[in-house]
PDB file of N, CA and C in Angstrom:
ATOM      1  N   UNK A   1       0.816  -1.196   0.000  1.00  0.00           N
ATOM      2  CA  UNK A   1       0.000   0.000   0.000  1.00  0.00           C
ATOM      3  C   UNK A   1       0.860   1.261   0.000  1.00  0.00           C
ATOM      4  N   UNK A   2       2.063   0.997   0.587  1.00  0.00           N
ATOM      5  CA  UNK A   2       2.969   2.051   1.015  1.00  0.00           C
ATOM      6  C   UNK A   2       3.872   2.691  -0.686  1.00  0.00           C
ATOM      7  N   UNK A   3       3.897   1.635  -1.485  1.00  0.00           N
ATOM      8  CA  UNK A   3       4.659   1.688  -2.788  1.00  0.00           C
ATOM      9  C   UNK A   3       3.426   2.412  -3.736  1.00  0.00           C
ATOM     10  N   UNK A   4       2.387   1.817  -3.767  1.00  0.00           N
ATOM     11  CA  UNK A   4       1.191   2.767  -3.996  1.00  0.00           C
ATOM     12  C   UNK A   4       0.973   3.831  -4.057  1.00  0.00           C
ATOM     13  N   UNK A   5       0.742   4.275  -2.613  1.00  0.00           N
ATOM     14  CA  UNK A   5       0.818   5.990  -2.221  1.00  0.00           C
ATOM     15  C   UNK A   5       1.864   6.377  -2.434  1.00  0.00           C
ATOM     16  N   UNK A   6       3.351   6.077  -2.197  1.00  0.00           N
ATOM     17  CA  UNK A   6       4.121   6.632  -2.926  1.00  0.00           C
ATOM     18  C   UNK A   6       4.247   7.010  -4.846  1.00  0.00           C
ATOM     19  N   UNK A   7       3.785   5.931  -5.173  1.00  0.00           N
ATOM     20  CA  UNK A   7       3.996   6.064  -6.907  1.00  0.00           C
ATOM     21  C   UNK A   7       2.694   7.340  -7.482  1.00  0.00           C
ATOM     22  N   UNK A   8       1.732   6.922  -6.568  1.00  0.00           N
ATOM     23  CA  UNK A   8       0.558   8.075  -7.135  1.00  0.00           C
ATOM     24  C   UNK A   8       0.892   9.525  -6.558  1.00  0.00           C
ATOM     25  N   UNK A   9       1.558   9.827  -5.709  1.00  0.00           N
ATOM     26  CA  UNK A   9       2.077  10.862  -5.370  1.00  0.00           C
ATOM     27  C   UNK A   9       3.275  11.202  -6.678  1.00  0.00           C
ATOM     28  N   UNK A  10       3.831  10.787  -6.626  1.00  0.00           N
ATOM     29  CA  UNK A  10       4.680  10.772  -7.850  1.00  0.00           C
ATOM     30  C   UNK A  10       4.379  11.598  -9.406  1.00  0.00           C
ATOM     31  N   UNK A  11       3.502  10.430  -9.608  1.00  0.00           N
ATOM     32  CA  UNK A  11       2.484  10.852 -10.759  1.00  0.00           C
ATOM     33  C   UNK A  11       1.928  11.881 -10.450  1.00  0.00           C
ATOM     34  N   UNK A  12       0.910  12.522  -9.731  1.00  0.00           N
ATOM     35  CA  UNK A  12       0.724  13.638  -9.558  1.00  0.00           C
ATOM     36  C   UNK A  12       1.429  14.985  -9.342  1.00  0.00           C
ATOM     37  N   UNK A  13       2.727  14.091  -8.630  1.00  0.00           N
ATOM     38  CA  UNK A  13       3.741  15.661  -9.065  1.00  0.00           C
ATOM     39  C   UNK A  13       3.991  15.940 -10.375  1.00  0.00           C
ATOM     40  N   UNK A  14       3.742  14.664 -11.412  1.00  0.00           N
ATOM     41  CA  UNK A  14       4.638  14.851 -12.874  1.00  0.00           C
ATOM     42  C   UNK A  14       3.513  15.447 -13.518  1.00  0.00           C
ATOM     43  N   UNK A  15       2.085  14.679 -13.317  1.00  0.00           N
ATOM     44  CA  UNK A  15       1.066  15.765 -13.780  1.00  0.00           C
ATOM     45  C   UNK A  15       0.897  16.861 -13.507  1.00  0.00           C
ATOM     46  N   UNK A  16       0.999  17.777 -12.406  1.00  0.00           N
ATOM     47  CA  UNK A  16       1.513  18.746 -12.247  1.00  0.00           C
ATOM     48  C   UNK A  16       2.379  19.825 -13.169  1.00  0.00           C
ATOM     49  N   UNK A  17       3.249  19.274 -13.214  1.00  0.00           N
ATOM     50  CA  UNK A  17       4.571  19.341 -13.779  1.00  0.00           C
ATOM     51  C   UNK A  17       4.554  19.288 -15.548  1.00  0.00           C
ATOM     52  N   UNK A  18       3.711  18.913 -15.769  1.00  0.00           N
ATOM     53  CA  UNK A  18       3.292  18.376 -17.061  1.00  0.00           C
ATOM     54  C   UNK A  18       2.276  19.436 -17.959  1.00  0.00           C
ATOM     55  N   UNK A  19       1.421  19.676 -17.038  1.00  0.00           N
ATOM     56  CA  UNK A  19       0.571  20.864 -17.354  1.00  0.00           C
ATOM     57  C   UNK A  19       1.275  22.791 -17.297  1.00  0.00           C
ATOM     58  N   UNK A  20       1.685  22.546 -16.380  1.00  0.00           N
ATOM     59  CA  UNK A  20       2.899  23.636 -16.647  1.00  0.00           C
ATOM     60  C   UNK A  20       3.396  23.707 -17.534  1.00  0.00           C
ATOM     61  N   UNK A  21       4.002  23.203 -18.372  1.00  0.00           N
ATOM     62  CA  UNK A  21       5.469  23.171 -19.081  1.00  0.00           C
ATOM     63  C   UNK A  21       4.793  22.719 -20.517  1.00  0.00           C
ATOM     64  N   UNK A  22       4.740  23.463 -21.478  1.00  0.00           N
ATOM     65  CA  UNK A  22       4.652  23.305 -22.848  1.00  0.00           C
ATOM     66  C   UNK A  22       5.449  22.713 -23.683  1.00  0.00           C
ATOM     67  N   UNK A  23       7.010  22.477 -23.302  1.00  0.00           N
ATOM     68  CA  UNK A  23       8.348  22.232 -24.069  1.00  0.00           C
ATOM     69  C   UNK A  23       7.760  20.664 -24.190  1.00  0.00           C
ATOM     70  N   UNK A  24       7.878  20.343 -25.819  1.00  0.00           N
ATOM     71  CA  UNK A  24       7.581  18.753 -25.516  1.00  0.00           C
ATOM     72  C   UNK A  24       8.421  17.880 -25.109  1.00  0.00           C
ATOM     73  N   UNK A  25       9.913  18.454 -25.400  1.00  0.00           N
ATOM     74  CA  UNK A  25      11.107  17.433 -25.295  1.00  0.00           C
ATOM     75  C   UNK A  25      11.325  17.316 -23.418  1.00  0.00           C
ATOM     76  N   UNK A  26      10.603  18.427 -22.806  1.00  0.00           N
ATOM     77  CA  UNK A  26      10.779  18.644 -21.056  1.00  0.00           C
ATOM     78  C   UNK A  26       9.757  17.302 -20.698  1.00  0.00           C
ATOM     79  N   UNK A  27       8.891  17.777 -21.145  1.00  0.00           N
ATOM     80  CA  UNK A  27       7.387  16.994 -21.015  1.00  0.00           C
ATOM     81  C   UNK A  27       7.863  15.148 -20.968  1.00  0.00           C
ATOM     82  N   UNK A  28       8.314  14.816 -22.242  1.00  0.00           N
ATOM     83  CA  UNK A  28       8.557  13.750 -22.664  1.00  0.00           C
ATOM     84  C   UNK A  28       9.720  13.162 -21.097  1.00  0.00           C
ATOM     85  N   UNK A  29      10.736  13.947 -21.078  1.00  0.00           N
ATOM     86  CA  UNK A  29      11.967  13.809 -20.544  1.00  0.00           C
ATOM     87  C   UNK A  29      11.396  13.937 -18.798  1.00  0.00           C
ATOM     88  N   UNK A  30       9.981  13.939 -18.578  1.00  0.00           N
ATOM     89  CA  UNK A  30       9.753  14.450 -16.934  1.00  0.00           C
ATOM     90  C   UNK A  30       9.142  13.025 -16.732  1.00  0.00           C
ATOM     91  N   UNK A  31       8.256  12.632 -17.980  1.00  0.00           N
ATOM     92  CA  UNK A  31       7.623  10.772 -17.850  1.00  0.00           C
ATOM     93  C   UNK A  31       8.173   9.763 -18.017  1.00  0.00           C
ATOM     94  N   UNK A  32       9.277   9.859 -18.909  1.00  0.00           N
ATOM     95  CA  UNK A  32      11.019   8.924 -18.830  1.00  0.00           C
ATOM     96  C   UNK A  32      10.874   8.614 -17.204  1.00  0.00           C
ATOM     97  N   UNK A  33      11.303  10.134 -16.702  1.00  0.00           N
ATOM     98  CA  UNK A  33      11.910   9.862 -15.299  1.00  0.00           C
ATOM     99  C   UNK A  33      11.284   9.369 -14.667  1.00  0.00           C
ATOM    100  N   UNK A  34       9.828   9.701 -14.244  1.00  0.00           N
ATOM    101  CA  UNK A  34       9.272   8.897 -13.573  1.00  0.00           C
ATOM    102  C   UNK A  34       9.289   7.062 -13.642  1.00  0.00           C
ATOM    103  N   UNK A  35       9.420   6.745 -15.365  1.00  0.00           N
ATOM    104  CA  UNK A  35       8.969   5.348 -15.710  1.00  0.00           C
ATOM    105  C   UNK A  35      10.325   5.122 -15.209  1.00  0.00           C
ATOM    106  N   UNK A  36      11.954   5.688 -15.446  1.00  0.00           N
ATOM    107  CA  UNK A  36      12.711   5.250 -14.381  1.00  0.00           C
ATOM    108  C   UNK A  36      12.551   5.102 -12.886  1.00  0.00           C
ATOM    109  N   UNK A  37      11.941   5.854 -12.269  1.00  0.00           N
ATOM    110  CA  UNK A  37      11.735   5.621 -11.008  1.00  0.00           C
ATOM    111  C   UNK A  37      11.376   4.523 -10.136  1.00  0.00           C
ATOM    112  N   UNK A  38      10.145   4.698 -11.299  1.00  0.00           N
ATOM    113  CA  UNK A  38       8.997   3.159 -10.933  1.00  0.00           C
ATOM    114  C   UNK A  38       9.459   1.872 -11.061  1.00  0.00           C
ATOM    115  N   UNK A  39      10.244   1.665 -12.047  1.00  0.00           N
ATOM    116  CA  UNK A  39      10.870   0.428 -12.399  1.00  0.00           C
ATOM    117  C   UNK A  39      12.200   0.575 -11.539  1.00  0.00           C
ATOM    118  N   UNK A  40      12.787   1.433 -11.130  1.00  0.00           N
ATOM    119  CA  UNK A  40      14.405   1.416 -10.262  1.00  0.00           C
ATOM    120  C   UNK A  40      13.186   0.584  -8.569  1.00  0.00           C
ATOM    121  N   UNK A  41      12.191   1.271  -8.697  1.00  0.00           N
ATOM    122  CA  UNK A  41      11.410   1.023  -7.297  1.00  0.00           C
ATOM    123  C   UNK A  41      10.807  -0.369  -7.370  1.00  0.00           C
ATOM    124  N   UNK A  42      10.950  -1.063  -8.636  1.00  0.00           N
ATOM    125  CA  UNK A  42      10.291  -2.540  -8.456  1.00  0.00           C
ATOM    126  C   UNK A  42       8.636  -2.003  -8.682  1.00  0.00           C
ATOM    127  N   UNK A  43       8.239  -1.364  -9.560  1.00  0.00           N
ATOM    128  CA  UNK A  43       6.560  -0.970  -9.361  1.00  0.00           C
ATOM    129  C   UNK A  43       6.509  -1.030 -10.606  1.00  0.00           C
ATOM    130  N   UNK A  44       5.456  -1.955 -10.839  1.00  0.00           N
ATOM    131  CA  UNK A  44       4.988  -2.085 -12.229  1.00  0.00           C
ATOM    132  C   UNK A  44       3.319  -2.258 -12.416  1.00  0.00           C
ATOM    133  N   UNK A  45       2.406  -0.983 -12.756  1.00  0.00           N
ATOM    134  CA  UNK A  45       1.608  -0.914 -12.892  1.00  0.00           C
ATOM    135  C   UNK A  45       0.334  -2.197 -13.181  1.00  0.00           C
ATOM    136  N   UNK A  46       1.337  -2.609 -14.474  1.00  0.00           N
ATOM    137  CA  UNK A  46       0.813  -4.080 -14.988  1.00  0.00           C
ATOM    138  C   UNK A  46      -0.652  -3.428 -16.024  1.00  0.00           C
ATOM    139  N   UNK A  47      -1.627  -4.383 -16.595  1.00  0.00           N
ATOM    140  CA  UNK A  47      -2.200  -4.589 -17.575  1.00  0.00           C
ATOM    141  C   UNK A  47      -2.793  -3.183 -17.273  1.00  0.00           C
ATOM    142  N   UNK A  48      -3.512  -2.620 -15.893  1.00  0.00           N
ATOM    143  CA  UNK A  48      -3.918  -1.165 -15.958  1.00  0.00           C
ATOM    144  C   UNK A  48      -3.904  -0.203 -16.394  1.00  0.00           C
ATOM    145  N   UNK A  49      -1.943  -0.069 -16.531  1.00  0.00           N
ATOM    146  CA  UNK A  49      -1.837   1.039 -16.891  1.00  0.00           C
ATOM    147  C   UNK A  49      -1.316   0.868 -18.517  1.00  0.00           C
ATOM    148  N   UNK A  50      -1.484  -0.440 -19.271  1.00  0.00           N
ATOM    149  CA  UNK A  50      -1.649  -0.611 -20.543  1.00  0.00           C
ATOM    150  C   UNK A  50      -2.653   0.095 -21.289  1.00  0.00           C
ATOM    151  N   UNK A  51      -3.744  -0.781 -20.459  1.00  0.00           N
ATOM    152  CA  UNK A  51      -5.170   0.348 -20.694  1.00  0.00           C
ATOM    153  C   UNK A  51      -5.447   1.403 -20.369  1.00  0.00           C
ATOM    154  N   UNK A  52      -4.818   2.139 -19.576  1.00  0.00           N
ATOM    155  CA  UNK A  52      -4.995   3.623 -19.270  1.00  0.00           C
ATOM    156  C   UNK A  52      -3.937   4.602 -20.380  1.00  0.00           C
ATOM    157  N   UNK A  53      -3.001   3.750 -20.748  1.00  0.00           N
ATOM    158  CA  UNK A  53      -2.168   4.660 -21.924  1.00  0.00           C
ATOM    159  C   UNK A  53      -2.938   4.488 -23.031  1.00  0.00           C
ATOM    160  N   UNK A  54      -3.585   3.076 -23.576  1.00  0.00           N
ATOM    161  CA  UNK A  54      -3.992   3.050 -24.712  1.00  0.00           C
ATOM    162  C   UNK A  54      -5.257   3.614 -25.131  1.00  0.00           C
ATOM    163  N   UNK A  55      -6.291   3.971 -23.661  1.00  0.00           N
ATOM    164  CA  UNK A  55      -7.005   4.683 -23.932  1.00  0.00           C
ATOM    165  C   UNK A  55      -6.722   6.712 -23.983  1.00  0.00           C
ATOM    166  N   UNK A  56      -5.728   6.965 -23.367  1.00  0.00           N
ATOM    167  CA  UNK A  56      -5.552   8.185 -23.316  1.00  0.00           C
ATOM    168  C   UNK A  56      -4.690   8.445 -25.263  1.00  0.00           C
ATOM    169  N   UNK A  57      -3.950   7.373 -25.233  1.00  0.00           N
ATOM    170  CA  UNK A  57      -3.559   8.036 -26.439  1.00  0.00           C
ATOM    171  C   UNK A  57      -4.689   7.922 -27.837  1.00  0.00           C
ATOM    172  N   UNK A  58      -5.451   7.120 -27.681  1.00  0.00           N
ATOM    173  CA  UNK A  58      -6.794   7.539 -28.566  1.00  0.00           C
ATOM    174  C   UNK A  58      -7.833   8.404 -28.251  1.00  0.00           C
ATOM    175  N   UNK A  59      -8.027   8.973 -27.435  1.00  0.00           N
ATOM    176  CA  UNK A  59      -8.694   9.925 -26.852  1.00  0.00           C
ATOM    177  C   UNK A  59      -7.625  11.583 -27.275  1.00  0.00           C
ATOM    178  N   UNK A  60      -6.265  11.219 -26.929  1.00  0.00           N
ATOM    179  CA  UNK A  60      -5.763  12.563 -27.459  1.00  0.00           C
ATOM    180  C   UNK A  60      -5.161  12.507 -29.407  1.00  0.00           C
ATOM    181  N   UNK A  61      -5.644  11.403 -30.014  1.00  0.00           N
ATOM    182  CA  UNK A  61      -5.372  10.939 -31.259  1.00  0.00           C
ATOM    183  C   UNK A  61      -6.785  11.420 -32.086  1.00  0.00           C
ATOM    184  N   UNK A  62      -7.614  11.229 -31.244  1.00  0.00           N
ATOM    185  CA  UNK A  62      -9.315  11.578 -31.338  1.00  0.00           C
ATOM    186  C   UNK A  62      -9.548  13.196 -31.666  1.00  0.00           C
ATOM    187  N   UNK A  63      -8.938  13.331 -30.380  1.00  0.00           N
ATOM    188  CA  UNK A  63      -8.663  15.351 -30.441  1.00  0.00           C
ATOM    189  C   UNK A  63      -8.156  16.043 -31.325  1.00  0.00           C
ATOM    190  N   UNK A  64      -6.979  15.371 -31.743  1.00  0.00           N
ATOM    191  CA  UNK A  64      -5.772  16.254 -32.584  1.00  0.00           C
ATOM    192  C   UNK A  64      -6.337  16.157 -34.082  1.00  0.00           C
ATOM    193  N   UNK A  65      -6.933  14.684 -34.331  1.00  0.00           N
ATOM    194  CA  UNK A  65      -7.466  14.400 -35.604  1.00  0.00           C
ATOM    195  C   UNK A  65      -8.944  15.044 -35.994  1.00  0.00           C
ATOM    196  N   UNK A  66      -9.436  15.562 -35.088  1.00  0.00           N
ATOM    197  CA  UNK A  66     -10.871  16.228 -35.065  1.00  0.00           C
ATOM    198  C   UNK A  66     -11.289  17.733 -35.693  1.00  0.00           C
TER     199      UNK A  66
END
């Protein structure tokens, strides 16, 4: 539970962090770090967060193409 609350804290700093910052190459280079983090920490989302990327990137594929 403890690796949990830590990783979603995480993520929310990068979302944070993410919405700020327009530079895409910053942007790109702030979710690297985190996916280093998570994996240096032994945390692996698993099939969830397959489906949570694959739906966000058709949803923002949806947008851009609209």
């Amino acid at each position: 539970a403890e690796a949990a609350h830590q990783a979603r804290q995480e993520a929310l700093a990068v979302e944070a962090a993410l919405h700020a910052n327009d530079d895409e190459t910053s942007r790109i280079r702030l979710l690297m770090e985190l996916d280093r983090r998570l994996k240096a920490n032994k945390v692996n989302p698993g099939t969830s967060a397959d489906l949570t990327v694959a739906t966000l990137l058709v949803h923002t594929l949806g947008v851009q193409l609209a």
